[in-house]
PDB file of N, CA and C in Angstrom:
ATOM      1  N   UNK A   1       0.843  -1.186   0.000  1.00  0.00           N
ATOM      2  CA  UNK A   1       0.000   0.000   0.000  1.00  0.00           C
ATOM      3  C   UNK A   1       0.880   1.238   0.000  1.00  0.00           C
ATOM      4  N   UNK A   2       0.620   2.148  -0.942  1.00  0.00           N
ATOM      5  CA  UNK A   2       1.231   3.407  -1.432  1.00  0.00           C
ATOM      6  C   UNK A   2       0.815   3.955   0.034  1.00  0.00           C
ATOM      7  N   UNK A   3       1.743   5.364   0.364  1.00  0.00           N
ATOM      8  CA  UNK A   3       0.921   6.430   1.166  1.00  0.00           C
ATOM      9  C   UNK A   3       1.012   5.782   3.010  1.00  0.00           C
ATOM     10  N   UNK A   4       1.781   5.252   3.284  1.00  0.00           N
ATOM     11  CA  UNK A   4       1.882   5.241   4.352  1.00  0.00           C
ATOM     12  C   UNK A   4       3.225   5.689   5.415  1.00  0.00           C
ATOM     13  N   UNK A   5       2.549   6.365   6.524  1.00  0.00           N
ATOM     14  CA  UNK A   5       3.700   6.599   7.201  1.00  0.00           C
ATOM     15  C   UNK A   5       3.399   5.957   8.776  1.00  0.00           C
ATOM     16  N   UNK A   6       5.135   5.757   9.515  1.00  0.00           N
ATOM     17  CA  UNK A   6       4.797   5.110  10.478  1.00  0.00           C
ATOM     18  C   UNK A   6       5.645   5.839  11.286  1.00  0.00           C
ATOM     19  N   UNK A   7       4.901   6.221  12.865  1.00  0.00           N
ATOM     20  CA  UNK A   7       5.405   7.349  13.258  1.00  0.00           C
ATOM     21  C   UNK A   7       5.435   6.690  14.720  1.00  0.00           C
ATOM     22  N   UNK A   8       6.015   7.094  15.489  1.00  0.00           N
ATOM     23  CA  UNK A   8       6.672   6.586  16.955  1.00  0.00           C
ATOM     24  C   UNK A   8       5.901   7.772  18.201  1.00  0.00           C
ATOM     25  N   UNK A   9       5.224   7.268  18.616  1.00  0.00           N
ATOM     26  CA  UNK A   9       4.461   8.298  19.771  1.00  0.00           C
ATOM     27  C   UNK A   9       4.917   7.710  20.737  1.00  0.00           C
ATOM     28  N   UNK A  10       6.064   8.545  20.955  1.00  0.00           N
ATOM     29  CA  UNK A  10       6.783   8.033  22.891  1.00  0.00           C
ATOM     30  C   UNK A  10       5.956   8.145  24.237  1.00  0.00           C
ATOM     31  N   UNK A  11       4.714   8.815  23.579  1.00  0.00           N
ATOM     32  CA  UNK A  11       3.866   9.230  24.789  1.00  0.00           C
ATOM     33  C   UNK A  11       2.312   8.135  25.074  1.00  0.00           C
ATOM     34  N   UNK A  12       2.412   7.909  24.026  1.00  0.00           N
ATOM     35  CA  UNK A  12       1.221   6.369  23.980  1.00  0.00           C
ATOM     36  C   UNK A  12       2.237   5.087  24.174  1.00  0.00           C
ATOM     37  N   UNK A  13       3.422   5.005  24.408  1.00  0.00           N
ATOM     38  CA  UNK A  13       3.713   3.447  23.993  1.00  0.00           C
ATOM     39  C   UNK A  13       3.633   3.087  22.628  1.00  0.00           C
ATOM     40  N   UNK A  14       3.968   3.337  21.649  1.00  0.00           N
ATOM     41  CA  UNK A  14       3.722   2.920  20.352  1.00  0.00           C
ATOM     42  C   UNK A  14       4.216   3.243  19.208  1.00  0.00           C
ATOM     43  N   UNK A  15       4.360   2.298  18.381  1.00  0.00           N
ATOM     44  CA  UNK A  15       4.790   3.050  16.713  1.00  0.00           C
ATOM     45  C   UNK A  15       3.055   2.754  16.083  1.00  0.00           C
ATOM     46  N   UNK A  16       3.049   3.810  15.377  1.00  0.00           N
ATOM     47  CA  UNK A  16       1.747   3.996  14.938  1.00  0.00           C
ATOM     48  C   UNK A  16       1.854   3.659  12.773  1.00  0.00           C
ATOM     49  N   UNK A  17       1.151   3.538  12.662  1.00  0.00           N
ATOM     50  CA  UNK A  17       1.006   2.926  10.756  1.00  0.00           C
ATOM     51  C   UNK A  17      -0.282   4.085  10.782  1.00  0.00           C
ATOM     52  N   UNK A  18       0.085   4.776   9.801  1.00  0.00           N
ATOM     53  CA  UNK A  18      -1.120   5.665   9.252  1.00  0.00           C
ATOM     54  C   UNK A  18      -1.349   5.856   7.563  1.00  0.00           C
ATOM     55  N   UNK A  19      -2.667   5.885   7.479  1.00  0.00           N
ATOM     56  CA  UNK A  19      -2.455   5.934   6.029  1.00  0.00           C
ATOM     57  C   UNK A  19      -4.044   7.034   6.025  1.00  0.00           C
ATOM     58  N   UNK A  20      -3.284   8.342   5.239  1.00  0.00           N
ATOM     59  CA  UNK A  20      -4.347   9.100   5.015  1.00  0.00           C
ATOM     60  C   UNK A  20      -4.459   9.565   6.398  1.00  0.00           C
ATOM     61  N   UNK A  21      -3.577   9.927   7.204  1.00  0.00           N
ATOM     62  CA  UNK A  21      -3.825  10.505   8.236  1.00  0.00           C
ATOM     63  C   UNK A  21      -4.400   9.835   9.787  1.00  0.00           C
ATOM     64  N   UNK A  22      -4.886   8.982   9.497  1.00  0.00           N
ATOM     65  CA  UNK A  22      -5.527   7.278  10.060  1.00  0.00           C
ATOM     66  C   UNK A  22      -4.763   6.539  10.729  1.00  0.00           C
ATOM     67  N   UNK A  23      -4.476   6.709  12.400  1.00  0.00           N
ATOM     68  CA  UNK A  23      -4.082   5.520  12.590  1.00  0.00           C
ATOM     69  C   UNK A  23      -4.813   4.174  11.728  1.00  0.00           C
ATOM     70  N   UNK A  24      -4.104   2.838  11.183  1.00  0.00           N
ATOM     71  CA  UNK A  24      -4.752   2.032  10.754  1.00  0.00           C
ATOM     72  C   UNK A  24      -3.758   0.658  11.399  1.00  0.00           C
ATOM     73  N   UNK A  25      -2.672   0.665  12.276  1.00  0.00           N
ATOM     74  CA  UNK A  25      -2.426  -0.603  12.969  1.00  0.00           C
ATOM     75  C   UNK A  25      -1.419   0.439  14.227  1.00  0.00           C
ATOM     76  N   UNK A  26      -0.856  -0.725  15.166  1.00  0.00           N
ATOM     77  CA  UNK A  26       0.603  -0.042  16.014  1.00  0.00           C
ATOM     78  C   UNK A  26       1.045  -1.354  16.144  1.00  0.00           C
ATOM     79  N   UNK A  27       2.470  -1.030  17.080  1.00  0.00           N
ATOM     80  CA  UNK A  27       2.985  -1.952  17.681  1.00  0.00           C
ATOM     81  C   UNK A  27       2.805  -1.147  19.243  1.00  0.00           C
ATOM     82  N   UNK A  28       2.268  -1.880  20.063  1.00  0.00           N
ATOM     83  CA  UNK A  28       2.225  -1.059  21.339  1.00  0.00           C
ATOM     84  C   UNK A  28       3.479  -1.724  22.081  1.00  0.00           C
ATOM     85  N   UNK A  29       3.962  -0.919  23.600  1.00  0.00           N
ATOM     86  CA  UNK A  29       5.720  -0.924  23.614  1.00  0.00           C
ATOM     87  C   UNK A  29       5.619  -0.598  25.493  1.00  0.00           C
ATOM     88  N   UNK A  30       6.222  -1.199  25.690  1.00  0.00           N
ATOM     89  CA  UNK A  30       7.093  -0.061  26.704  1.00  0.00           C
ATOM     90  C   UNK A  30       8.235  -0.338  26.678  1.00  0.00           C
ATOM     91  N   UNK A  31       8.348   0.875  27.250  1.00  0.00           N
ATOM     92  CA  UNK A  31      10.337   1.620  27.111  1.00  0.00           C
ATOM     93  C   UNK A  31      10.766   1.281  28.627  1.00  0.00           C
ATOM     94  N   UNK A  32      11.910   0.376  28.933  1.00  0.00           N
ATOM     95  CA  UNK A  32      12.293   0.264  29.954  1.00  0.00           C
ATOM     96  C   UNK A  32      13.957   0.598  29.880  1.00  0.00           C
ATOM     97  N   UNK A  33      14.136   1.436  30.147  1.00  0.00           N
ATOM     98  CA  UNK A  33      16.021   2.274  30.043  1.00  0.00           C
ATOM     99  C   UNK A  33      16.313   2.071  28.294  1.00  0.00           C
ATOM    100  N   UNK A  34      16.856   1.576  27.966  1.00  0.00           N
ATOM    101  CA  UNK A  34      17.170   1.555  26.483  1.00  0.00           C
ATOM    102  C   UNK A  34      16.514   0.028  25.844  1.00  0.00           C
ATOM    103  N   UNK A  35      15.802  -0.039  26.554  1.00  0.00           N
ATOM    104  CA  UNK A  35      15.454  -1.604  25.661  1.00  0.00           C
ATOM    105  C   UNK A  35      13.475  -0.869  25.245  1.00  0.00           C
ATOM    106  N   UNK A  36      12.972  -1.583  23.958  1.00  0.00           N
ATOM    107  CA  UNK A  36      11.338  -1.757  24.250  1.00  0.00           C
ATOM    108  C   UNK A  36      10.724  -3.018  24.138  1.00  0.00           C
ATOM    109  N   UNK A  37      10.047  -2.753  24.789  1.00  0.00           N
ATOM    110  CA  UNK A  37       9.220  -3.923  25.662  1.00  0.00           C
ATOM    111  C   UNK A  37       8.323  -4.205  24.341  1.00  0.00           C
ATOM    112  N   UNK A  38       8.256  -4.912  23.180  1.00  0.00           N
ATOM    113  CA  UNK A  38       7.273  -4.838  22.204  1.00  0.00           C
ATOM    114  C   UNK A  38       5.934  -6.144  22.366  1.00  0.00           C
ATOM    115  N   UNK A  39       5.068  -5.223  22.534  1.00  0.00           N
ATOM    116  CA  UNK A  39       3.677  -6.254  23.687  1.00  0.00           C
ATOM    117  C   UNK A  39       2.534  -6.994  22.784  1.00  0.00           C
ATOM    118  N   UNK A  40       2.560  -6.079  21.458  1.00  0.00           N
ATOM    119  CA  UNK A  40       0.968  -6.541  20.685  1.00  0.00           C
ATOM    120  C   UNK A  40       1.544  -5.215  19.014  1.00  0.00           C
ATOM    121  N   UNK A  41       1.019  -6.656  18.353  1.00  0.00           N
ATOM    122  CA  UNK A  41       0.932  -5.734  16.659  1.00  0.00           C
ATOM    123  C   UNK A  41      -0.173  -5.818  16.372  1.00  0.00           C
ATOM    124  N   UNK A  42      -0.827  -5.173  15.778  1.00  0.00           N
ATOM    125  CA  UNK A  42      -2.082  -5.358  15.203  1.00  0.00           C
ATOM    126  C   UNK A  42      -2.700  -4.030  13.915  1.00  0.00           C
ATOM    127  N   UNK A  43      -3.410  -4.565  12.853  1.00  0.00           N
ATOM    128  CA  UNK A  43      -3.217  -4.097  11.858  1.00  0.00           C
ATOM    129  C   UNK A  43      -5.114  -3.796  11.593  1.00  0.00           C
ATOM    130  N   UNK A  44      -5.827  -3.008  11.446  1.00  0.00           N
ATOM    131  CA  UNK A  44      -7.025  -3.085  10.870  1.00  0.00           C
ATOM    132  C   UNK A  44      -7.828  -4.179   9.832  1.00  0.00           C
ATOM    133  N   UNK A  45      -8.325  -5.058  10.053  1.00  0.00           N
ATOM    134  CA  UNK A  45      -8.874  -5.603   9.644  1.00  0.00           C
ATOM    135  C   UNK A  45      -8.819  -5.278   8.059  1.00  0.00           C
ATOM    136  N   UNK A  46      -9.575  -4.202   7.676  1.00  0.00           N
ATOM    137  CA  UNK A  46      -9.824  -3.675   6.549  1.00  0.00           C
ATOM    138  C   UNK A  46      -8.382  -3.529   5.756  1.00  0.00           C
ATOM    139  N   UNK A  47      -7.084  -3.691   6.450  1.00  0.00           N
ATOM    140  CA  UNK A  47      -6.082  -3.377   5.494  1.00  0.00           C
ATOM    141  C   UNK A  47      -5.124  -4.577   5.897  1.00  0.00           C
ATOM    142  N   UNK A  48      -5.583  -5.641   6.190  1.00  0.00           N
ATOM    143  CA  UNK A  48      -5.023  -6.649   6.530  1.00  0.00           C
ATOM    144  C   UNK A  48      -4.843  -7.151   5.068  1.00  0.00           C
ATOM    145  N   UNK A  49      -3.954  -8.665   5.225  1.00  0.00           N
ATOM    146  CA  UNK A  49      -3.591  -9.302   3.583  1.00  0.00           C
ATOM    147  C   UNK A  49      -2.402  -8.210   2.562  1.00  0.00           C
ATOM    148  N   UNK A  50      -1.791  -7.248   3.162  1.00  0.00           N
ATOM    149  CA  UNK A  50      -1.187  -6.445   2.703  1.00  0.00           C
ATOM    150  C   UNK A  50       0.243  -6.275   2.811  1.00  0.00           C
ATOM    151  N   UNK A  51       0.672  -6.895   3.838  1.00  0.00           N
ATOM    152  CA  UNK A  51       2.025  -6.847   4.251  1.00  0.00           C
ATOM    153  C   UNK A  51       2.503  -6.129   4.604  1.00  0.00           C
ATOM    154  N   UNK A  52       1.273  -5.095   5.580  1.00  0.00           N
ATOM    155  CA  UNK A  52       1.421  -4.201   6.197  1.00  0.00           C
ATOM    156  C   UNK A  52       2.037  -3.761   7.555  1.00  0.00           C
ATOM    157  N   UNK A  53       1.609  -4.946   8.421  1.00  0.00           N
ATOM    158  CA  UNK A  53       2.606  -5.715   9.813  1.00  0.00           C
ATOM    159  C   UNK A  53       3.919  -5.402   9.580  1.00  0.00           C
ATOM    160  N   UNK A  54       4.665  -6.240   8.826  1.00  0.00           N
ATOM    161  CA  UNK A  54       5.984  -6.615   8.275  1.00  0.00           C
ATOM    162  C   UNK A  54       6.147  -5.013   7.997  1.00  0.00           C
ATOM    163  N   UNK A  55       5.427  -4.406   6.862  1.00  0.00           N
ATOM    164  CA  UNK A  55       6.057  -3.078   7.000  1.00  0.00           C
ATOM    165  C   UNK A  55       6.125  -2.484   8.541  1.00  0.00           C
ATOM    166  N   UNK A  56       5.345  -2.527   9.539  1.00  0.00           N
ATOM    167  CA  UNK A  56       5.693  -1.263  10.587  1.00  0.00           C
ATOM    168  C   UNK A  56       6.656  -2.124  11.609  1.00  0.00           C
ATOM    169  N   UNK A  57       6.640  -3.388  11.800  1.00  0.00           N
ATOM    170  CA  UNK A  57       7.944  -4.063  12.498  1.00  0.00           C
ATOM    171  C   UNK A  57       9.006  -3.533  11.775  1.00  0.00           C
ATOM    172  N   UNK A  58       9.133  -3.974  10.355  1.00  0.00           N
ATOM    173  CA  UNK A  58      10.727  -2.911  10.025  1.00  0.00           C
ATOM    174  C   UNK A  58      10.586  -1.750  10.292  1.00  0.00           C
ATOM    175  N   UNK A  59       9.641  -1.406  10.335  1.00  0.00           N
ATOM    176  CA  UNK A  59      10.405   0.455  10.278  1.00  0.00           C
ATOM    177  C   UNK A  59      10.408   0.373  11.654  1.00  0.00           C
ATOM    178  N   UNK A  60       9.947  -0.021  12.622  1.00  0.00           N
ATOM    179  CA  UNK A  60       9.915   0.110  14.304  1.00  0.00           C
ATOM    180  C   UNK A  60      11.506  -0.598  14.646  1.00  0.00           C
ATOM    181  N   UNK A  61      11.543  -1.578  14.006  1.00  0.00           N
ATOM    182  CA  UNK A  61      13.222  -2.090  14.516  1.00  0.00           C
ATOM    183  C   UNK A  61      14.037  -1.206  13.007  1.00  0.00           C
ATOM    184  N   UNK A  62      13.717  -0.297  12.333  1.00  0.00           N
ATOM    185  CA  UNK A  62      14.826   0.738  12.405  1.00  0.00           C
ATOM    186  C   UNK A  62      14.989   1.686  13.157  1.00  0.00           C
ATOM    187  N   UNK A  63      14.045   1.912  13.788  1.00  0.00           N
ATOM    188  CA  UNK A  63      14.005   3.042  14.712  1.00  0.00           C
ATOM    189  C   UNK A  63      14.911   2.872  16.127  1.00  0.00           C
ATOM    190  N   UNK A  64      14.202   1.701  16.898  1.00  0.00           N
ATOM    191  CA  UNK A  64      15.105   1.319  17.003  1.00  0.00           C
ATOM    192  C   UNK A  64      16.792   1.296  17.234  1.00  0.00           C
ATOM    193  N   UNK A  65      16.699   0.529  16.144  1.00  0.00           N
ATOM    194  CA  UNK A  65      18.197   0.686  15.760  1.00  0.00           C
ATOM    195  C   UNK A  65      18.933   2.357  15.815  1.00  0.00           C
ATOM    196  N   UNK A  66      18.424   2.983  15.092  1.00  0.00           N
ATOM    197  CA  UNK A  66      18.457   4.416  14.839  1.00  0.00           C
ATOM    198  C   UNK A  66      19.293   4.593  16.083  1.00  0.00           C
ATOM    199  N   UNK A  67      17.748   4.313  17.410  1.00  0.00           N
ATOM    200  CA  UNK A  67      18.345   5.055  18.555  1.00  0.00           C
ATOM    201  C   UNK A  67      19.199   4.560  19.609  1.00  0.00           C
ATOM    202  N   UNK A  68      19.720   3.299  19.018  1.00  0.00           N
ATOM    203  CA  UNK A  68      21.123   2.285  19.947  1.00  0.00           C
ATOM    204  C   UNK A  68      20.262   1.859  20.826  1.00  0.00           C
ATOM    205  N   UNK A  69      18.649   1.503  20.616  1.00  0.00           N
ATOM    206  CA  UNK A  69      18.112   0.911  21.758  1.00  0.00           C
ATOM    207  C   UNK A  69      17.982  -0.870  21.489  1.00  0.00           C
ATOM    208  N   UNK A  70      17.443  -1.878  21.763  1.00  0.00           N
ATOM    209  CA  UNK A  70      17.226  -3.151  21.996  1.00  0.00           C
ATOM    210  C   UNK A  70      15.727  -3.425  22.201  1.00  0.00           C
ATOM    211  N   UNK A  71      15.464  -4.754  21.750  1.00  0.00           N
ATOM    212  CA  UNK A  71      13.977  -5.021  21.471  1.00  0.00           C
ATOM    213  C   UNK A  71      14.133  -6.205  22.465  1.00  0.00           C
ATOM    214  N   UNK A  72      12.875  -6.128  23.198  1.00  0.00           N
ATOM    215  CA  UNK A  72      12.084  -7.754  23.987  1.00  0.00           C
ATOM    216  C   UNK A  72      11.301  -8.059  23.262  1.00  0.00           C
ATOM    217  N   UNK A  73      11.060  -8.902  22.662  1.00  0.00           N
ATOM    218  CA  UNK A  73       9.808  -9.336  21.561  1.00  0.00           C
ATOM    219  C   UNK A  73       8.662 -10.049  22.165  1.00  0.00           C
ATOM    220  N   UNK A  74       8.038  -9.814  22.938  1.00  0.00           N
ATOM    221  CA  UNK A  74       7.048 -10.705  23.608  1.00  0.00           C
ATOM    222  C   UNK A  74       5.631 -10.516  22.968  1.00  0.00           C
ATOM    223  N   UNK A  75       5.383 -10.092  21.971  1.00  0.00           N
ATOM    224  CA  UNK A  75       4.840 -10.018  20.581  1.00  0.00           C
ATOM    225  C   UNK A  75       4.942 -10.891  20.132  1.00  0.00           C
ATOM    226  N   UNK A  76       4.185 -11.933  20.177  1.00  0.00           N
ATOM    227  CA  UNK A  76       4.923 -13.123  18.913  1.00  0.00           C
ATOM    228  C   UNK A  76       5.091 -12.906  16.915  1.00  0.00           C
ATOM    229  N   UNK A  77       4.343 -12.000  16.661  1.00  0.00           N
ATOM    230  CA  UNK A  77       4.840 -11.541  15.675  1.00  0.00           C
ATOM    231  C   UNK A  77       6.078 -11.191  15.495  1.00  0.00           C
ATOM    232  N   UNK A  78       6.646  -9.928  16.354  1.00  0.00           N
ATOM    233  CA  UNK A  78       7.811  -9.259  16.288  1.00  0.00           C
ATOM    234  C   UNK A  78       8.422 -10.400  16.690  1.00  0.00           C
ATOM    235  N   UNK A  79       8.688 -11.155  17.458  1.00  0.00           N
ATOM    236  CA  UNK A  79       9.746 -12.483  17.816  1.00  0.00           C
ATOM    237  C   UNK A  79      10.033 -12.870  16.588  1.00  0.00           C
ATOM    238  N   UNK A  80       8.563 -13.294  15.679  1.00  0.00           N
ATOM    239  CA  UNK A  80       8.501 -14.845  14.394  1.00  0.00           C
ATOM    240  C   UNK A  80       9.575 -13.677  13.319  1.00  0.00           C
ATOM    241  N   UNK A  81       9.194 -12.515  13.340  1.00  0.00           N
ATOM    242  CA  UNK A  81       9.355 -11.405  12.406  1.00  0.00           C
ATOM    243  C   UNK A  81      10.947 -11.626  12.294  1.00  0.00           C
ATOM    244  N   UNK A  82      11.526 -11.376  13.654  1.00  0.00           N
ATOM    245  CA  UNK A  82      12.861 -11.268  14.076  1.00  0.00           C
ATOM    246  C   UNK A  82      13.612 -12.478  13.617  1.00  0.00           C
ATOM    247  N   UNK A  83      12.910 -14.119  14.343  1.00  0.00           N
ATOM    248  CA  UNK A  83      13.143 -15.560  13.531  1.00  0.00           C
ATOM    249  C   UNK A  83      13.665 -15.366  12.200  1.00  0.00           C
ATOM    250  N   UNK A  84      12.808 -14.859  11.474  1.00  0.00           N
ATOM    251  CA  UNK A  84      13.150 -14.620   9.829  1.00  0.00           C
ATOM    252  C   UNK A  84      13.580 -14.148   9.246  1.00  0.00           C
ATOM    253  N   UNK A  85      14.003 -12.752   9.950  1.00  0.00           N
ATOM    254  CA  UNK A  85      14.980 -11.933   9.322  1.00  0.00           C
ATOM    255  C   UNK A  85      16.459 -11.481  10.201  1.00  0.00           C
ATOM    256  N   UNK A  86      17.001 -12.372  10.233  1.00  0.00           N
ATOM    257  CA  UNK A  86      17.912 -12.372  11.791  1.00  0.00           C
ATOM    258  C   UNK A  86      18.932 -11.322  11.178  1.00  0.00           C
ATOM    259  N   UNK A  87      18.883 -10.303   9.840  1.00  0.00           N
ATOM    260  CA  UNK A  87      19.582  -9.538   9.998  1.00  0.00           C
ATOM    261  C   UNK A  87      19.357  -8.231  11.011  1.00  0.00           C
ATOM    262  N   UNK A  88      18.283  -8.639  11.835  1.00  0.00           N
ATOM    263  CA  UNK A  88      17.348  -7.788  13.139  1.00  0.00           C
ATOM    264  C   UNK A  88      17.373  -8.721  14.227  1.00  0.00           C
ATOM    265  N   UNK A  89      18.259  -9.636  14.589  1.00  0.00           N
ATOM    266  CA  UNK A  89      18.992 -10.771  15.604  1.00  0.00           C
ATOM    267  C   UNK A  89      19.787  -9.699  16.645  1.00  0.00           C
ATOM    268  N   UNK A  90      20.472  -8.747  15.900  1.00  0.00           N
ATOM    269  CA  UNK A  90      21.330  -8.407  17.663  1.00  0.00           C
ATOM    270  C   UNK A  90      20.414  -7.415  18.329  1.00  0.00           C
ATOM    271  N   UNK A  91      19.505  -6.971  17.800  1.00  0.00           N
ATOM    272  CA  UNK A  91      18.418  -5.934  18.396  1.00  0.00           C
ATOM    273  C   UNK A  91      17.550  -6.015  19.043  1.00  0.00           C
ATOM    274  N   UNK A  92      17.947  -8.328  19.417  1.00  0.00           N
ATOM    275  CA  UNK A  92      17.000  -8.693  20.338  1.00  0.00           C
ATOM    276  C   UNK A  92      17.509  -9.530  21.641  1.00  0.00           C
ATOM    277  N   UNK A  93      17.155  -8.217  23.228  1.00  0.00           N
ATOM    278  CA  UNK A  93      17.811  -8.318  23.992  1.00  0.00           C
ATOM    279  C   UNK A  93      17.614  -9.526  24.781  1.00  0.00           C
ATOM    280  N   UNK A  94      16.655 -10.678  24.347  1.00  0.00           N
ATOM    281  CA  UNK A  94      16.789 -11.692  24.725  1.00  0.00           C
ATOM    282  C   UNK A  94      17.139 -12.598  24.215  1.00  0.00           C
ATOM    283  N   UNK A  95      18.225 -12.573  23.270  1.00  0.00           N
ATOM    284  CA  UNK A  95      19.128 -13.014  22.529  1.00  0.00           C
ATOM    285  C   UNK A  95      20.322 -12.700  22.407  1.00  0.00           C
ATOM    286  N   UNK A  96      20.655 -11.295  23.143  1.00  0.00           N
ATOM    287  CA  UNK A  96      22.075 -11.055  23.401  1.00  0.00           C
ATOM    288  C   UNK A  96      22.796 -11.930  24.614  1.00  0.00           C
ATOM    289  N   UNK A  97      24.253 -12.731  24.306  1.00  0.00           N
ATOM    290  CA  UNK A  97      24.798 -13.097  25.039  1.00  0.00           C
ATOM    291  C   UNK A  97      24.525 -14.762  24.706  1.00  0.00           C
ATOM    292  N   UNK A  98      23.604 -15.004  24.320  1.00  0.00           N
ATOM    293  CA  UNK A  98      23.262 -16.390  23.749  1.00  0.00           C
ATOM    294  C   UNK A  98      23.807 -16.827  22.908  1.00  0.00           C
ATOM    295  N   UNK A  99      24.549 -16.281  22.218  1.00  0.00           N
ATOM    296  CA  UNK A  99      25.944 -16.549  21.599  1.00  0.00           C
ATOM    297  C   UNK A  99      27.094 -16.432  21.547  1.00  0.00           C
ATOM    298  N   UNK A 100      27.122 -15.613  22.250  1.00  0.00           N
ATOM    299  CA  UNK A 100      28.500 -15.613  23.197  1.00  0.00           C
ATOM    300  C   UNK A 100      29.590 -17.172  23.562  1.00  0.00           C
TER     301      UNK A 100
END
């Protein structure tokens, strides 16, 4: 889907997916010192089948990244998300040191 932006509201807990101005999914979060707590994804019904998820997990673990912070994935999306694209493996702090 053309026209979307995904924007980080530090004050709700959340990266937000908007299209047309619309919240239309988040990832809701909490921030505990430099790590986020990533709790629930969820996408509107109506714009589901789109591969729209997958878009706001990447842009949320660039952000992320961006800001030298670390992800808990207790999301099972963001976990399976992370599974699959393990070039987003060290950004998950319950996976640091496990290879060590």
């Amino acid at each position: 889907m053309e026209n979307v932006e995904i924007v980080r509201d530090r004050n709700a807990g959340r990266f937000e997916l908007r299209a047309q101005g619309q919240r239309i999914g988040a990832i809701d979060y909490v921030q505990r010192g430099s790590q986020i707590v990533m709790t629930h994804t969820q996408v509107s019904e109506d714009y589901s089948g789109q591969g729209l998820a997958a878009t706001l997990v990447e842009a949320a673990l660039q952000d992320v990244r961006a800001n030298g912070e670390s992800v808990v994935p207790d999301c099972a999306y963001v976990r399976g998300y992370i599974r699959t694209h393990p070039q987003w493996s060290d950004l998950d702090a319950t996976q640091q040191g496990a290879n060590a």
